[in-house]
N, C-alpha and C. Protein backbone atom coordinates (compact mmCIF):
# COMPACT_ATOMS: atom_id res chain seq x y z
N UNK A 1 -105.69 27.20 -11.56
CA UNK A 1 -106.78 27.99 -11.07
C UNK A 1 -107.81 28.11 -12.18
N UNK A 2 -108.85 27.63 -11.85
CA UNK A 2 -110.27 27.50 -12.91
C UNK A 2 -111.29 28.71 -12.23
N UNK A 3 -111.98 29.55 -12.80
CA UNK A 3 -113.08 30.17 -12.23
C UNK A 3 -114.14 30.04 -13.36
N UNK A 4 -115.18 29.48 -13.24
CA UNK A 4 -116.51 29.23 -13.82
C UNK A 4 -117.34 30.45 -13.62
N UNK A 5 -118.53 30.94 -14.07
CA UNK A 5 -119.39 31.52 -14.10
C UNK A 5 -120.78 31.16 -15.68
N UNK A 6 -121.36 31.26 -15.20
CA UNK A 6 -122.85 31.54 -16.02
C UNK A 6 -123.19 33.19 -16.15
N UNK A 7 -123.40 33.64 -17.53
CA UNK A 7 -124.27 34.92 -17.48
C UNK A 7 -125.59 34.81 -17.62
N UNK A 8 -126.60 35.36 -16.86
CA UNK A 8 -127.75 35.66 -17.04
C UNK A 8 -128.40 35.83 -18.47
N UNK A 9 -127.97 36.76 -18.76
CA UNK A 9 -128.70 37.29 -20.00
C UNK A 9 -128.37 36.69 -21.33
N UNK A 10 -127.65 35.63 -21.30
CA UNK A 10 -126.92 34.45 -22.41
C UNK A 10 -127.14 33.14 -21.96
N UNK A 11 -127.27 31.97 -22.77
CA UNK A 11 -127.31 30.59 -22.08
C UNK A 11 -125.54 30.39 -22.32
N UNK A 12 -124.48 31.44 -22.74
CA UNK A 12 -123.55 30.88 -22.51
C UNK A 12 -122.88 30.70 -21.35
N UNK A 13 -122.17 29.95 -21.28
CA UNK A 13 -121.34 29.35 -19.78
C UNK A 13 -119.53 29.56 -20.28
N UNK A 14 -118.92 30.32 -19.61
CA UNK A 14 -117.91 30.96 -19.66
C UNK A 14 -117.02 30.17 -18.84
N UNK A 15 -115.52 29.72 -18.95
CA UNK A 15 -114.56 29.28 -17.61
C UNK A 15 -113.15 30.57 -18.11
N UNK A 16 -112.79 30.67 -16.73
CA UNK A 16 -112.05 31.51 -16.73
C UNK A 16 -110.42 30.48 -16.28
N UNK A 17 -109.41 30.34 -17.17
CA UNK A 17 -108.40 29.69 -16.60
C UNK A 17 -107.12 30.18 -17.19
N UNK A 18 -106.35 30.22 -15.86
CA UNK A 18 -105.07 30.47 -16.05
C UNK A 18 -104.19 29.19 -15.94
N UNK A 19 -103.10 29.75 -17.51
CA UNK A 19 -102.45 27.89 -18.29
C UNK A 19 -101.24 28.57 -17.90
N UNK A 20 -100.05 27.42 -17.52
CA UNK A 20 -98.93 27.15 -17.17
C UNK A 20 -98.28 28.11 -17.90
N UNK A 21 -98.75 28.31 -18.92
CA UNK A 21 -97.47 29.73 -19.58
C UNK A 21 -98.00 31.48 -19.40
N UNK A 22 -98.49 31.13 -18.27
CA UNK A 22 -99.36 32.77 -17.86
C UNK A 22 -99.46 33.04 -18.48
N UNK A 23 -101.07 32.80 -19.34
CA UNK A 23 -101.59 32.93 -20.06
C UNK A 23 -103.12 32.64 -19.30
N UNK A 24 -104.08 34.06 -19.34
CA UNK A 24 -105.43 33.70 -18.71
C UNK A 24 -106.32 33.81 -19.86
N UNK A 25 -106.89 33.45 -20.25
CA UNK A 25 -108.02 32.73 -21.25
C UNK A 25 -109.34 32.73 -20.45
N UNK A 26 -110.31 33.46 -21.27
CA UNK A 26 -111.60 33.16 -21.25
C UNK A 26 -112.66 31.93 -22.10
N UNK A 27 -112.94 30.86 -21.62
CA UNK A 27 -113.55 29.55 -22.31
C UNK A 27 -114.54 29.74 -22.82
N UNK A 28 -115.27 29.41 -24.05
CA UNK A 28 -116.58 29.45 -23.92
C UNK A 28 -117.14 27.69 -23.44
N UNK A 29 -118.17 27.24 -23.74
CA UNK A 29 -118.00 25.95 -23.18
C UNK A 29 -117.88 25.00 -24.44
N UNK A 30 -117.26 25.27 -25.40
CA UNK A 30 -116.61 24.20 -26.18
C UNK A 30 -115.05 24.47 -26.43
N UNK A 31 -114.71 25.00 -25.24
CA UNK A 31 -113.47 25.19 -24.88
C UNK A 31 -112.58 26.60 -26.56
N UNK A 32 -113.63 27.30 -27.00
CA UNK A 32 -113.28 28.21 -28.09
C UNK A 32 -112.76 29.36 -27.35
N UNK A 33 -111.17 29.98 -27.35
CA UNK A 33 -111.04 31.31 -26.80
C UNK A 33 -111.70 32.49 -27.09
N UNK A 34 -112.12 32.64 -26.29
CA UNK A 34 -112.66 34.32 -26.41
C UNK A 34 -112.36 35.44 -25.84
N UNK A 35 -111.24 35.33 -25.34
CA UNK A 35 -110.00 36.60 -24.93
C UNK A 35 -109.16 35.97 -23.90
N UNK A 36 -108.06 36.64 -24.33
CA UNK A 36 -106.96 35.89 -23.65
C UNK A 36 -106.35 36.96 -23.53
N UNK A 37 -104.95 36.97 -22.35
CA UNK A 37 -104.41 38.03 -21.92
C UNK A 37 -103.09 38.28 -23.05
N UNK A 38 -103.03 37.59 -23.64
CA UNK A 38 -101.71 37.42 -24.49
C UNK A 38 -101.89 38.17 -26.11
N UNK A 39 -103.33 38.74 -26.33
CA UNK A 39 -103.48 39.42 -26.92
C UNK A 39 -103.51 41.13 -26.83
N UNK A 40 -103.38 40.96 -25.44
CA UNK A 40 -103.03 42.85 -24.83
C UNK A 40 -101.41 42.41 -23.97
N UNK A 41 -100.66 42.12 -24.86
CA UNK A 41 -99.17 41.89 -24.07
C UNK A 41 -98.66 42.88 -23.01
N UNK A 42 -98.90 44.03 -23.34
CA UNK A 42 -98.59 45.31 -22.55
C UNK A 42 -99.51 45.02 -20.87
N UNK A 43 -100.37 44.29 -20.84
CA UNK A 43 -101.08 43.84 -19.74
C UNK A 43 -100.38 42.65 -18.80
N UNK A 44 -99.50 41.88 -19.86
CA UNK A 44 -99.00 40.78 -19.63
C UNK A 44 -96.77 40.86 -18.79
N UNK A 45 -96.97 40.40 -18.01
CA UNK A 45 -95.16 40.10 -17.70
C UNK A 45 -95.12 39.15 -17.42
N UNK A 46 -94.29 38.47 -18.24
CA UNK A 46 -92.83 37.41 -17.81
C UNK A 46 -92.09 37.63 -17.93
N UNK A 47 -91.64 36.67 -16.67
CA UNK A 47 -90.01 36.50 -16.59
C UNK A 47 -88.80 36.30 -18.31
N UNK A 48 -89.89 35.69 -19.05
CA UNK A 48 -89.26 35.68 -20.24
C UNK A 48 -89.57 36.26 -21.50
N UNK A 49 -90.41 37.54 -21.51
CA UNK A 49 -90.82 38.13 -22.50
C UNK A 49 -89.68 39.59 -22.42
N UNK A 50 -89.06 39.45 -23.85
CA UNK A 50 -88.39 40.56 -24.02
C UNK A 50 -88.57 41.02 -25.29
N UNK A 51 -88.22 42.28 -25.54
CA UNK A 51 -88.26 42.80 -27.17
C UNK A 51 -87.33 42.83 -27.27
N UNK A 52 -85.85 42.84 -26.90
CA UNK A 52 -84.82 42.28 -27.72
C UNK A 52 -83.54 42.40 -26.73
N UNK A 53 -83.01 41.22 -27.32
CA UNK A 53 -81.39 41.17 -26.32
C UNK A 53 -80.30 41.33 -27.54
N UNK A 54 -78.87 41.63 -27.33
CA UNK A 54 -77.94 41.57 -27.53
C UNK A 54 -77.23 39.93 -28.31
N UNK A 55 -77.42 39.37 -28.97
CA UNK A 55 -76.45 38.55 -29.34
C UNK A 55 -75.06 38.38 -28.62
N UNK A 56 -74.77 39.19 -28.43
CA UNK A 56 -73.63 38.88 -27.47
C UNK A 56 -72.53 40.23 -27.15
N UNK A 57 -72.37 40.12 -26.18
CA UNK A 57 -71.33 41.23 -25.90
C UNK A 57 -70.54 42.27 -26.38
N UNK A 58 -70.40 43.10 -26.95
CA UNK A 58 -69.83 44.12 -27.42
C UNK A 58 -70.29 43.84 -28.99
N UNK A 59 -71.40 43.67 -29.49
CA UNK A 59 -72.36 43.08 -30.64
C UNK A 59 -73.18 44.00 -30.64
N UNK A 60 -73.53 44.45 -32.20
CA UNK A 60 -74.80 45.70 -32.10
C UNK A 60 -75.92 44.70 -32.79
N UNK A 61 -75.62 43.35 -33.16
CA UNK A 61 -76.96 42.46 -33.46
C UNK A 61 -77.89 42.03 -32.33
N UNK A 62 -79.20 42.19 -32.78
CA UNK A 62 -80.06 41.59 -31.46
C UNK A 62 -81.00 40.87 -32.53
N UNK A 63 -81.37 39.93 -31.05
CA UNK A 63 -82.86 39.20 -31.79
C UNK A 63 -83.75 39.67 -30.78
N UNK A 64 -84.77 39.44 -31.53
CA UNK A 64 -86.13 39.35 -30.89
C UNK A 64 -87.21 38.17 -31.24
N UNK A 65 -88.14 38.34 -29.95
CA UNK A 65 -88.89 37.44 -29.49
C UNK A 65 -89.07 36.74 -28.07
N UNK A 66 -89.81 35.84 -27.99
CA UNK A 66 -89.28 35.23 -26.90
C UNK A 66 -88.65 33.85 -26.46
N UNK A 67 -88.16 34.30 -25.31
CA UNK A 67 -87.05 33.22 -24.71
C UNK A 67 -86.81 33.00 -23.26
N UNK A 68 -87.15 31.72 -22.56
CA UNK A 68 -86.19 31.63 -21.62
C UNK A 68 -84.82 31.97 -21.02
N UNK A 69 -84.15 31.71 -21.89
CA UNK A 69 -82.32 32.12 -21.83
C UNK A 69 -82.30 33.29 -22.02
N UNK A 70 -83.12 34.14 -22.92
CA UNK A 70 -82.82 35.72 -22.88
C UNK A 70 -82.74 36.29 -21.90
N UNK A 71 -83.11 35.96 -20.91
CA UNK A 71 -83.00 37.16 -19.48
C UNK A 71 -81.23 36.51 -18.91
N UNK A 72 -81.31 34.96 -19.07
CA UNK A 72 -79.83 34.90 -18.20
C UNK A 72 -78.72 35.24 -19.18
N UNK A 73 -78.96 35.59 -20.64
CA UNK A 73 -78.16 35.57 -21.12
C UNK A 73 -77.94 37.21 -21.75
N UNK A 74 -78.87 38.19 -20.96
CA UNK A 74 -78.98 39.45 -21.41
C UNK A 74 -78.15 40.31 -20.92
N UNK A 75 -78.21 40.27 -19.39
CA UNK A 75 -77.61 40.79 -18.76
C UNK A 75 -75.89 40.97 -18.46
């Protein structure tokens, strides 16, 4: 999903696109970010963003970051 726009009051030209790792990004037109959703995380959910899982079962170590496997392997 691409959304384009022009502002009036700037000759800049803006694209608005959302990338395969849900992640929505604002373009300028030499493709330079100029806000992205992944900088206000608290705005942001995935399926694979966690602040921390368990290492393993009856374990008080955790990691953090993110991961795919952390959710099947959290629970």
């Amino acid at each position: 999903m691409a959304l384009t726009t022009s502002v009036a009051a700037t000759t800049t030209n803006f694209t608005l696109k959302l990338l395969d790792s849900g992640n929505l990004v604002l373009l300028t037109f030499d493709s330079f970010v100029s806000w992205q959703t992944f900088d206000s995380p608290s705005d942001t959910w995935l399926s694979y963003l966690y602040a921390f899982h368990f290492v393993a079962p009856f374990s008080p170590a955790a990691a953090f970051g993110f991961s795919e496997r952390a959710i099947e392997t959290s629970f």
